[in-house]
C-alpha atoms as a PDB file:
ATOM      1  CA  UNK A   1      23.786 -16.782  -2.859  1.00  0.00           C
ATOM      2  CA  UNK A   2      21.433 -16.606  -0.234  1.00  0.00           C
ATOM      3  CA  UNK A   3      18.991 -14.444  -1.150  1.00  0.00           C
ATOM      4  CA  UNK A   4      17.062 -14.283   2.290  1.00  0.00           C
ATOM      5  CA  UNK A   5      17.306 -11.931   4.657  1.00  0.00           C
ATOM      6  CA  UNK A   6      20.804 -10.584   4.248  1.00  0.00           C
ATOM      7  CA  UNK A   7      20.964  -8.959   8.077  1.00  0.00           C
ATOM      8  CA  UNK A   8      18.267  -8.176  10.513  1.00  0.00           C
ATOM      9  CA  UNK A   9      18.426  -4.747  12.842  1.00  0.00           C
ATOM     10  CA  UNK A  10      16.704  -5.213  16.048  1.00  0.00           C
ATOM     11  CA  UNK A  11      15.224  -1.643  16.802  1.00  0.00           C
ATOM     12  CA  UNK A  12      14.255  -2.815  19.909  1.00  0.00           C
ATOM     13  CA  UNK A  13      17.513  -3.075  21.671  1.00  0.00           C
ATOM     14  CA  UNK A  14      17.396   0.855  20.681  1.00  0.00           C
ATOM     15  CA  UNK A  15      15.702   3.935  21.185  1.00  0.00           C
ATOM     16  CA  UNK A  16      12.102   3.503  19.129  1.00  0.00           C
ATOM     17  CA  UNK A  17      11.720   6.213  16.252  1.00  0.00           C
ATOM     18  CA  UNK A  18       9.280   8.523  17.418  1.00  0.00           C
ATOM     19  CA  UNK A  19       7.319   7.263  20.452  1.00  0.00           C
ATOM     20  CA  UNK A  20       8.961   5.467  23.665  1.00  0.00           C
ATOM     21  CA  UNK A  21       5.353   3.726  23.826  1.00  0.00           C
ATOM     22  CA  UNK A  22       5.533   2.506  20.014  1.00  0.00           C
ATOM     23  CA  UNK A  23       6.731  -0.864  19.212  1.00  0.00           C
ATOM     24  CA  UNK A  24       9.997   0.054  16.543  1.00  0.00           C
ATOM     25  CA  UNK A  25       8.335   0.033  13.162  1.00  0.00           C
ATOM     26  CA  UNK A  26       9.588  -3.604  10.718  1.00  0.00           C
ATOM     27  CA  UNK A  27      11.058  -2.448   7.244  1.00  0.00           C
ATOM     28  CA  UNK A  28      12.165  -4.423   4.980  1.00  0.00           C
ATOM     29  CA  UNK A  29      14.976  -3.259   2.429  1.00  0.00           C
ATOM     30  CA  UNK A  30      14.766  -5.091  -1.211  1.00  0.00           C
ATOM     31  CA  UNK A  31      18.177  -4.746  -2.544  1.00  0.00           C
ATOM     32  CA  UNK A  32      20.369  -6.475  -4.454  1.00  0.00           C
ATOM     33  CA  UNK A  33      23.457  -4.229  -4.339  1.00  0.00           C
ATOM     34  CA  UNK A  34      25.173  -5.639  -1.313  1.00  0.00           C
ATOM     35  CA  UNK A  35      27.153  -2.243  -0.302  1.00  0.00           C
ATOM     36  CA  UNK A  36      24.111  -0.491  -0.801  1.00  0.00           C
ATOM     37  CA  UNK A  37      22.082  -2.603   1.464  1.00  0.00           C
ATOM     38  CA  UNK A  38      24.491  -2.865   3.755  1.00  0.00           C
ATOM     39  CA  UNK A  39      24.426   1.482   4.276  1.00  0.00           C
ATOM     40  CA  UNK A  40      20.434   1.193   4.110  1.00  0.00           C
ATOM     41  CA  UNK A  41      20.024  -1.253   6.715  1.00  0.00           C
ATOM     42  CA  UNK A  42      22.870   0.595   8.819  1.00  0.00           C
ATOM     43  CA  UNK A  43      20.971   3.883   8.615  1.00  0.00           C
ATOM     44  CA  UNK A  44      17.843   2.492   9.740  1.00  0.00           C
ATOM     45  CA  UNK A  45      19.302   0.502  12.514  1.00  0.00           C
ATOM     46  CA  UNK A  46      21.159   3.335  14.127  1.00  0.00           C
ATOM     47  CA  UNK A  47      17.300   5.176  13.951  1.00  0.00           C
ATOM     48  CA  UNK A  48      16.223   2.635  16.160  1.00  0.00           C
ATOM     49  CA  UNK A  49      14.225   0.683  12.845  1.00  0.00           C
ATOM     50  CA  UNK A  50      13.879  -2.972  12.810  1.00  0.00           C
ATOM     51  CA  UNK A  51      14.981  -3.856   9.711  1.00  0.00           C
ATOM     52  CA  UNK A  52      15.676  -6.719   7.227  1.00  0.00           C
ATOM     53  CA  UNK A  53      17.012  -7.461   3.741  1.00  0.00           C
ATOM     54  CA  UNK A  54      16.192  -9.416   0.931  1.00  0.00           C
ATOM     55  CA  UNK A  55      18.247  -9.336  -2.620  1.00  0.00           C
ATOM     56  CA  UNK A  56      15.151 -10.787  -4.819  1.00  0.00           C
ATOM     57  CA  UNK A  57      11.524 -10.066  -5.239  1.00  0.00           C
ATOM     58  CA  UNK A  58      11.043 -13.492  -4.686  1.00  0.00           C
ATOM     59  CA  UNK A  59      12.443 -13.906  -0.957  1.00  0.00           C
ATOM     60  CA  UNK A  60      10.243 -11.009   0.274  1.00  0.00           C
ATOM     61  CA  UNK A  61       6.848 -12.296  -1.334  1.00  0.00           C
ATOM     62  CA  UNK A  62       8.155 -15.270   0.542  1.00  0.00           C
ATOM     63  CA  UNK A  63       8.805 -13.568   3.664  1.00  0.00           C
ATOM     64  CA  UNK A  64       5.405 -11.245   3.445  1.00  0.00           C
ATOM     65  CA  UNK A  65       3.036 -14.743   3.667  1.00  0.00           C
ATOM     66  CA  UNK A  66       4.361 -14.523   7.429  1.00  0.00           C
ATOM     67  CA  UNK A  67       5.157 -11.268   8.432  1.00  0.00           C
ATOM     68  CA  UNK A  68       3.520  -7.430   6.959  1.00  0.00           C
ATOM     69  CA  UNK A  69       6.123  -4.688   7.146  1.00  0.00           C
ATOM     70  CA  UNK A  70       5.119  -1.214   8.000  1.00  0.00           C
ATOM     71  CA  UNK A  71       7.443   0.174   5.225  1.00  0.00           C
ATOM     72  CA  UNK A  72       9.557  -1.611   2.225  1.00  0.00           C
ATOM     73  CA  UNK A  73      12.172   0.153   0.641  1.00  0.00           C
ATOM     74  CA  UNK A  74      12.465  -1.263  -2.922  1.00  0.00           C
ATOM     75  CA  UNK A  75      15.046  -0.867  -5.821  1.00  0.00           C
ATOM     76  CA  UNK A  76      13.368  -1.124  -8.995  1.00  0.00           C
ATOM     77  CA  UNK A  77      16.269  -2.660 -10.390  1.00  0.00           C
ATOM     78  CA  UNK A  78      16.180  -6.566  -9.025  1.00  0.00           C
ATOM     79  CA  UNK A  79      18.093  -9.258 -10.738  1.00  0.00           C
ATOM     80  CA  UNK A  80      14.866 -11.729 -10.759  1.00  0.00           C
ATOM     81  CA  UNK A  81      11.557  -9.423 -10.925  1.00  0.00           C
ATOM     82  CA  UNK A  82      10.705  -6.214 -12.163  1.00  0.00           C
ATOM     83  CA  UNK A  83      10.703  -4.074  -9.197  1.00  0.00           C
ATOM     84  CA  UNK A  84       6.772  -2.172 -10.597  1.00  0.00           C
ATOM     85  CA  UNK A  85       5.183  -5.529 -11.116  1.00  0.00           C
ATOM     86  CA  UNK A  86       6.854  -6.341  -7.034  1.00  0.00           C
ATOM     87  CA  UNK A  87       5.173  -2.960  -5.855  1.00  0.00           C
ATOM     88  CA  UNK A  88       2.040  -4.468  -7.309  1.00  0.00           C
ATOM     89  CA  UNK A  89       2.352  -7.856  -5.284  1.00  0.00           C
ATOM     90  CA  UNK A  90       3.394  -6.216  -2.530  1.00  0.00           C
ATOM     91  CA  UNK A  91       0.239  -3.442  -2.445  1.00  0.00           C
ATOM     92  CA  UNK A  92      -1.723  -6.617  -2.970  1.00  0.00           C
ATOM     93  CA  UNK A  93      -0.226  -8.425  -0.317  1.00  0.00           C
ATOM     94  CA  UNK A  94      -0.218  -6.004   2.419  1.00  0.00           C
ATOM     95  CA  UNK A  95      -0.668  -2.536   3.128  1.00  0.00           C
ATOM     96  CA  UNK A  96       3.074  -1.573   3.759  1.00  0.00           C
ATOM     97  CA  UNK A  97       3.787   1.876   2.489  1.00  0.00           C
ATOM     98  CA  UNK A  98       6.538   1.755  -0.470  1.00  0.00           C
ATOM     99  CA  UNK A  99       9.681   4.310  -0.747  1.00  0.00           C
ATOM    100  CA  UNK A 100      11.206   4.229  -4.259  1.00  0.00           C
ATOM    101  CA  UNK A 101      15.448   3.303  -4.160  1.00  0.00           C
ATOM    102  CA  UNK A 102      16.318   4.662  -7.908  1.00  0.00           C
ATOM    103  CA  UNK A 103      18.912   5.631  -9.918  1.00  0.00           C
ATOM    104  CA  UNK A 104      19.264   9.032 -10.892  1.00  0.00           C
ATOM    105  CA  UNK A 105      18.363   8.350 -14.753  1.00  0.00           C
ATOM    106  CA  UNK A 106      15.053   6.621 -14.444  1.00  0.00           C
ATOM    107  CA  UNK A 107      12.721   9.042 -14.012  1.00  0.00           C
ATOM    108  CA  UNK A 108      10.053   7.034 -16.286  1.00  0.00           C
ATOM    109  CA  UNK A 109      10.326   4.273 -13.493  1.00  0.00           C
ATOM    110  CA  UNK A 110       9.902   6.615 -10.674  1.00  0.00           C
ATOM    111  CA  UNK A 111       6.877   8.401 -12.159  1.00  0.00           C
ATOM    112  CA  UNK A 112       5.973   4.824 -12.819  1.00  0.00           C
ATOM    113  CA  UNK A 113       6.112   3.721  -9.521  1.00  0.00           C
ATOM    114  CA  UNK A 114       4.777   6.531  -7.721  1.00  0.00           C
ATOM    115  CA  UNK A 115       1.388   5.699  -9.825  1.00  0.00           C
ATOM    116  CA  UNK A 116       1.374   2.514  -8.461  1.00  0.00           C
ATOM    117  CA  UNK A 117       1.143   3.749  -5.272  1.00  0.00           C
ATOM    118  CA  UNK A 118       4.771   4.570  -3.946  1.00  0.00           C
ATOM    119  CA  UNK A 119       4.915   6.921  -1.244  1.00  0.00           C
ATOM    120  CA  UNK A 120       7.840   8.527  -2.340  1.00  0.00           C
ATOM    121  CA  UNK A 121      11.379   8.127  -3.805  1.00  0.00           C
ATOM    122  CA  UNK A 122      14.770   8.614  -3.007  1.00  0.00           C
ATOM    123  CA  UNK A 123      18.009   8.550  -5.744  1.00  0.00           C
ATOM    124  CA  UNK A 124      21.233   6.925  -5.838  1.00  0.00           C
ATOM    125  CA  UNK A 125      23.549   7.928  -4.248  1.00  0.00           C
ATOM    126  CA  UNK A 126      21.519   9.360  -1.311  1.00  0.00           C
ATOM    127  CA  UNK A 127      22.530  10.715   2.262  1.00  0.00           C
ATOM    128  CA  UNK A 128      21.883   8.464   5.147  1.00  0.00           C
ATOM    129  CA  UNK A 129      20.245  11.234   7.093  1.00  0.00           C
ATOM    130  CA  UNK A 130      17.798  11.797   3.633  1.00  0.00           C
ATOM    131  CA  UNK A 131      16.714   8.221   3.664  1.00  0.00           C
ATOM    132  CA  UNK A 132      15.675   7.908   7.494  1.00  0.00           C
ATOM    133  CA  UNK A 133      13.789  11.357   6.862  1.00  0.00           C
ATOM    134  CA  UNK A 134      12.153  10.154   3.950  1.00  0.00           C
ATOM    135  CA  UNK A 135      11.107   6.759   6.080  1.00  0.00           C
ATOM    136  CA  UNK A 136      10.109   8.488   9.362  1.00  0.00           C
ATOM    137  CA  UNK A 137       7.528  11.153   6.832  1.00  0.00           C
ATOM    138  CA  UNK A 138       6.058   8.289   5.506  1.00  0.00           C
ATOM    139  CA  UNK A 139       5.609   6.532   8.500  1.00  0.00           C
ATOM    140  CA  UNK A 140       4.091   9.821   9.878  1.00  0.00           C
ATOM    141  CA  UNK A 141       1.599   9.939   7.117  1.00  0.00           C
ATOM    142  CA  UNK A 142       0.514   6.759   7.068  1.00  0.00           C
ATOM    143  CA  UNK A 143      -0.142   6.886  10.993  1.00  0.00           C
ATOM    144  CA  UNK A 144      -2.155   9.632  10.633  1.00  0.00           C
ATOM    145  CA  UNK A 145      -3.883   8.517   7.869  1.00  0.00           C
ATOM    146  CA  UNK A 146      -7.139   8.919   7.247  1.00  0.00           C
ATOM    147  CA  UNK A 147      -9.256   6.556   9.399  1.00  0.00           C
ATOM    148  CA  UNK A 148      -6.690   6.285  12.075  1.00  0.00           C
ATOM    149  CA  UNK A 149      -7.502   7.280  15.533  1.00  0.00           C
ATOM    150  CA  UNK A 150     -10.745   7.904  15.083  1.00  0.00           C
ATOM    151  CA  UNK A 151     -10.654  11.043  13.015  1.00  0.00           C
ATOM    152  CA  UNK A 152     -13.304  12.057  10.101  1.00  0.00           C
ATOM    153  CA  UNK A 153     -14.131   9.488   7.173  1.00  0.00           C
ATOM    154  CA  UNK A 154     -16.311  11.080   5.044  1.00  0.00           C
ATOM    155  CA  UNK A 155     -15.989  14.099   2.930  1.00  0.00           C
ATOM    156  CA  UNK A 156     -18.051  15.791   0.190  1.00  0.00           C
ATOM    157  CA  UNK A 157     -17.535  18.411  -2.137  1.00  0.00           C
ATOM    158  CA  UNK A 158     -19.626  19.252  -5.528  1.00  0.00           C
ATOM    159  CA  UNK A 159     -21.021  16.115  -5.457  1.00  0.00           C
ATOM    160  CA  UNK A 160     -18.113  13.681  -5.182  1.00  0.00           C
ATOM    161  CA  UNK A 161     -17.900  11.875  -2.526  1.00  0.00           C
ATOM    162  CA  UNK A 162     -14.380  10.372  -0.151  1.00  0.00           C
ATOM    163  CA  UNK A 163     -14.021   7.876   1.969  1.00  0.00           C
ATOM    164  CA  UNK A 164     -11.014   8.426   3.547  1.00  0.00           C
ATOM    165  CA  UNK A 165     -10.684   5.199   5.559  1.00  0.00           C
ATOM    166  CA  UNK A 166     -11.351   3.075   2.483  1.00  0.00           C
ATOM    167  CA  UNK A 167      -9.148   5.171  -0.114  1.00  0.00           C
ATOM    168  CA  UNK A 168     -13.321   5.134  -2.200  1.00  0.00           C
ATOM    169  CA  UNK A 169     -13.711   8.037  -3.970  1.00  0.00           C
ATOM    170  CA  UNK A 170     -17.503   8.202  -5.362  1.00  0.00           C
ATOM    171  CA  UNK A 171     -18.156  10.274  -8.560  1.00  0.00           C
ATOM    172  CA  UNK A 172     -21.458  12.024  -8.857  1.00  0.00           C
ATOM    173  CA  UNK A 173     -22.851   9.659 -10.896  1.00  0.00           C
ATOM    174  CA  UNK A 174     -22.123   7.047  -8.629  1.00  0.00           C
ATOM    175  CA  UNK A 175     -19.260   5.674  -9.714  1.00  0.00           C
ATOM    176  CA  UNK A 176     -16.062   4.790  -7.184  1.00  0.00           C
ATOM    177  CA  UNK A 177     -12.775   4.864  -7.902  1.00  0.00           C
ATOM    178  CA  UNK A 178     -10.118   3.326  -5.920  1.00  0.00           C
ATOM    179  CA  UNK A 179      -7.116   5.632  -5.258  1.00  0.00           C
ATOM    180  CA  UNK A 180      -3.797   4.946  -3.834  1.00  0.00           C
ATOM    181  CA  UNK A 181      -2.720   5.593  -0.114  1.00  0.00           C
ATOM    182  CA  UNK A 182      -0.871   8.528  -1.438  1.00  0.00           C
ATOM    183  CA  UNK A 183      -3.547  10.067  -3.565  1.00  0.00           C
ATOM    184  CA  UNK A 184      -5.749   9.763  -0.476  1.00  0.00           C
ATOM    185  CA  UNK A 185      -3.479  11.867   1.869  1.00  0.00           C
ATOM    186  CA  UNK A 186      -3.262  13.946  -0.873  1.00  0.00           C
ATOM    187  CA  UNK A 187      -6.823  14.566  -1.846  1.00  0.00           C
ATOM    188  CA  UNK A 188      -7.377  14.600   2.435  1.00  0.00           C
ATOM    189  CA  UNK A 189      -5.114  17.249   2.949  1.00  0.00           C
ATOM    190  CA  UNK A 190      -7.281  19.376   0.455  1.00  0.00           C
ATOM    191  CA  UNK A 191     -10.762  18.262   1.840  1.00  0.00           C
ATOM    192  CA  UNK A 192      -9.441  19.548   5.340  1.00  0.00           C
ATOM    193  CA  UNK A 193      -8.295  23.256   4.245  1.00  0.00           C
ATOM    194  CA  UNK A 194     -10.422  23.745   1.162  1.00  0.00           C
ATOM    195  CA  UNK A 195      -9.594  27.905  -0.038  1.00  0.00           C
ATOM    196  CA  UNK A 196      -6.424  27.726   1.447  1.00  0.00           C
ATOM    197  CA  UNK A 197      -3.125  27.860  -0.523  1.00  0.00           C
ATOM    198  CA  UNK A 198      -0.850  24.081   0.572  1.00  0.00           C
ATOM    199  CA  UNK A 199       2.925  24.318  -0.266  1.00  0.00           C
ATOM    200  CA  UNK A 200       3.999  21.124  -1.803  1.00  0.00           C
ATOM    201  CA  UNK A 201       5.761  20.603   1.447  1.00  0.00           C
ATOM    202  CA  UNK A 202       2.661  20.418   3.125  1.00  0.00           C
ATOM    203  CA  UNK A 203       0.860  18.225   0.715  1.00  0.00           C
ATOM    204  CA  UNK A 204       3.519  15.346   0.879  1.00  0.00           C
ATOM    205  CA  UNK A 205       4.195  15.886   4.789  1.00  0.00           C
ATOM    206  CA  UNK A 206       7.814  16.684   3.874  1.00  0.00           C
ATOM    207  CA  UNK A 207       9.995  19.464   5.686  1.00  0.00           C
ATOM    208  CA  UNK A 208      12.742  19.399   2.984  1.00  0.00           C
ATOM    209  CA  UNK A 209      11.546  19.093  -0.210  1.00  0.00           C
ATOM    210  CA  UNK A 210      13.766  19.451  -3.296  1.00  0.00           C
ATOM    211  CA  UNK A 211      12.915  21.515  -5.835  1.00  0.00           C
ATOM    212  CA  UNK A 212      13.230  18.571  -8.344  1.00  0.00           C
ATOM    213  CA  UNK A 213      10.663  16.431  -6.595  1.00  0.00           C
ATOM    214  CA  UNK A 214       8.125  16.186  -9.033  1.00  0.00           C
ATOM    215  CA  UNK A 215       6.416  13.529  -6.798  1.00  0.00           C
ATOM    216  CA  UNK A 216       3.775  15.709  -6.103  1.00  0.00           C
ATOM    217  CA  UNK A 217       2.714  16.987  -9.149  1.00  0.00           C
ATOM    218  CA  UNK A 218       2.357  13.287 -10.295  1.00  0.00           C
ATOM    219  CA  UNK A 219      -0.702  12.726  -7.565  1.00  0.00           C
ATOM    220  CA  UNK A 220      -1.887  16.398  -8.345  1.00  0.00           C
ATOM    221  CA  UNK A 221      -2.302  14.771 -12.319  1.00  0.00           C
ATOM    222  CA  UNK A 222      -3.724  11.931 -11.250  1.00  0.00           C
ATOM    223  CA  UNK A 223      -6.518  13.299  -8.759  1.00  0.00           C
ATOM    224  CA  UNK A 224      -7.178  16.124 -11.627  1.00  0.00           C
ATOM    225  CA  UNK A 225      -7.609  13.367 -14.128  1.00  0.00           C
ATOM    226  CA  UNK A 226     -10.540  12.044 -12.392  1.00  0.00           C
ATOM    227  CA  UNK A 227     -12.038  14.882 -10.817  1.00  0.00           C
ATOM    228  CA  UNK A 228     -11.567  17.838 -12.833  1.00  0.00           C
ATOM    229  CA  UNK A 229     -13.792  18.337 -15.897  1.00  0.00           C
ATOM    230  CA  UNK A 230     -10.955  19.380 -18.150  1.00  0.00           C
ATOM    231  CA  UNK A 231      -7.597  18.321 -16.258  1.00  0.00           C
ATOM    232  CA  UNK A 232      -5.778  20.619 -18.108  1.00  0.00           C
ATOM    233  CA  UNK A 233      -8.423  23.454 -17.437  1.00  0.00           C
ATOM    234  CA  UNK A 234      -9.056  22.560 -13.880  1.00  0.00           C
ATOM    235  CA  UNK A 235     -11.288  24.457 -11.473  1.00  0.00           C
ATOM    236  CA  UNK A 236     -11.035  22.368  -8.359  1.00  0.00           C
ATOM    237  CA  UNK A 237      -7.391  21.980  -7.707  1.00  0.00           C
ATOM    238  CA  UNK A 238      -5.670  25.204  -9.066  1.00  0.00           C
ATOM    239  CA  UNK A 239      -2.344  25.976  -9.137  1.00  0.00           C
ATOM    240  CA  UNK A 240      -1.229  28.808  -7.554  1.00  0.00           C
ATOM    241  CA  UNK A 241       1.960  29.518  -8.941  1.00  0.00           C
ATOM    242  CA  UNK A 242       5.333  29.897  -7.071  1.00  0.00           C
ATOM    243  CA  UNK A 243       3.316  28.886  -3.795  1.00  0.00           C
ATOM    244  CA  UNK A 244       1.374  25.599  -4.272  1.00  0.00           C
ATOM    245  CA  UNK A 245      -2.239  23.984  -4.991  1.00  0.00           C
ATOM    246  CA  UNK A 246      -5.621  25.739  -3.742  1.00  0.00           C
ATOM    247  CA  UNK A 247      -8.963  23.547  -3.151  1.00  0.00           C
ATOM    248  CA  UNK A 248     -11.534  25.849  -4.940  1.00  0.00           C
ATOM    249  CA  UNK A 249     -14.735  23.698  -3.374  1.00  0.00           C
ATOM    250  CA  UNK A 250     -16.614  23.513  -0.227  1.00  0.00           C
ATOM    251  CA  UNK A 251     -16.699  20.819   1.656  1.00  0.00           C
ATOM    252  CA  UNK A 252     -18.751  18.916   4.379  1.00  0.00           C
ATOM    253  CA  UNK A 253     -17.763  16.131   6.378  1.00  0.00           C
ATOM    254  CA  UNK A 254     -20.271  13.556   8.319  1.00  0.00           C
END
């Protein structure tokens, strides 16, 4: 079996995404199931996506020594890799943002992979019109990510300390810690409206948002874990229940 690219989608031919003046943005689809990558490229191409498929982890670390994709859609489940360790190689390799292709069951491996720095999920069997949504908010996100067009980098708040171009977070005691792209947007939506209540809709960038997408709450843990004093007492991100997260700091930006 060729396990290449399985089809390629030339966006260009169609109308771009978002912007007439933006070059159609590359995915790449990592799926082994050949109806299903068949419907995922076929959704993205009618979008206006380039897009190209690969059936093993192997072809697209391959593929990524030539070419960085803005976004790669990845089922866990591949016949030759295990599809965390590829969202590893592929963080490491480029800084393509990652959404999730999972079965219903694994929740461990979602949760899993949305620690490792997936952007978000989506779970078989999906609606076409889901998955371009789901691709289009991330792209959004990471457009306007922190560092992009010139917007604010730093941000401090009770003595911690975010770089939001770098993904650096600096404890008071001088410490960093690396956090993922999503934890960033995350933790940068709360540095811009401190003392305002966020509804997990806003927090991921999502319109849509199921009530079973736990997505959220995963970064919420994570960023409490390392900035909270007791994470399961915490005093900087609360929970404000039946409406969303509240930033309970003040912040200053230079």
């Amino acid at each position: 079996m060729n396990t290449h690219h399985a089809h390629r989608s030339d966006g260009a031919r169609r109308v771009p995404p978002d912007d007439d003046s933006a070059p159609p943005a590359l995915i790449y689809v990592i799926e082994d199931e050949p109806e299903v990558a068949r419907l995922v490229l076929s959704a993205l191409g009618e979008f206006g996506f380039n897009c190209e498929g690969f059936a093993t982890g192997a072809a697209v670390l391959r593929r990524l020594q030539y070419e960085k994709p803005d976004l790669c859609i990845i089922d866990l489940g591949l016949p030759d890799m295990d599809g965390l360790d590829l969202m590893r190689r592929i963080a490491a390799a480029s800084n393509a943002g990652m959404l999730i292709l999972t079965g219903r069951g694994h929740t461990a491996d979602r949760v899993m992979g949305l620690e490792l720095g997936g952007d978000d999920y989506v779970t078989k069997p999906f609606e076409s019109r889901e998955l371009v949504a789901r691709v289009r908010s991330i792209l959004r996100r990471r457009s306007t990510a922190p560092g992009a067009g010139g917007q604010r980098r730093y941000a401090s708040f009770l003595g911690w300390r975010i770089d939001c171009a770098a993904n650096i977070l600096r404890a008071p005691d001088g410490s960093e810690h690396l956090l993922g792209t999503a934890e960033t947007q995350v933790l940068r939506c709360f540095v811009e409206r401190p003392h305002q209540i966020l509804t997990r809709e806003q927090l991921m960038g999502a319109r849509d948002l199921l009530p079973t997408d736990r997505s959220i709450d995963v970064r919420i843990s994570r960023l409490r874990k390392k900035i909270e004093a007791d994470p399961h007492e915490p005093a900087i991100i609360k929970t404000v229940y039946g409406a969303g997260y509240l930033f309970a700091a003040d912040v200053a930006w230079e």
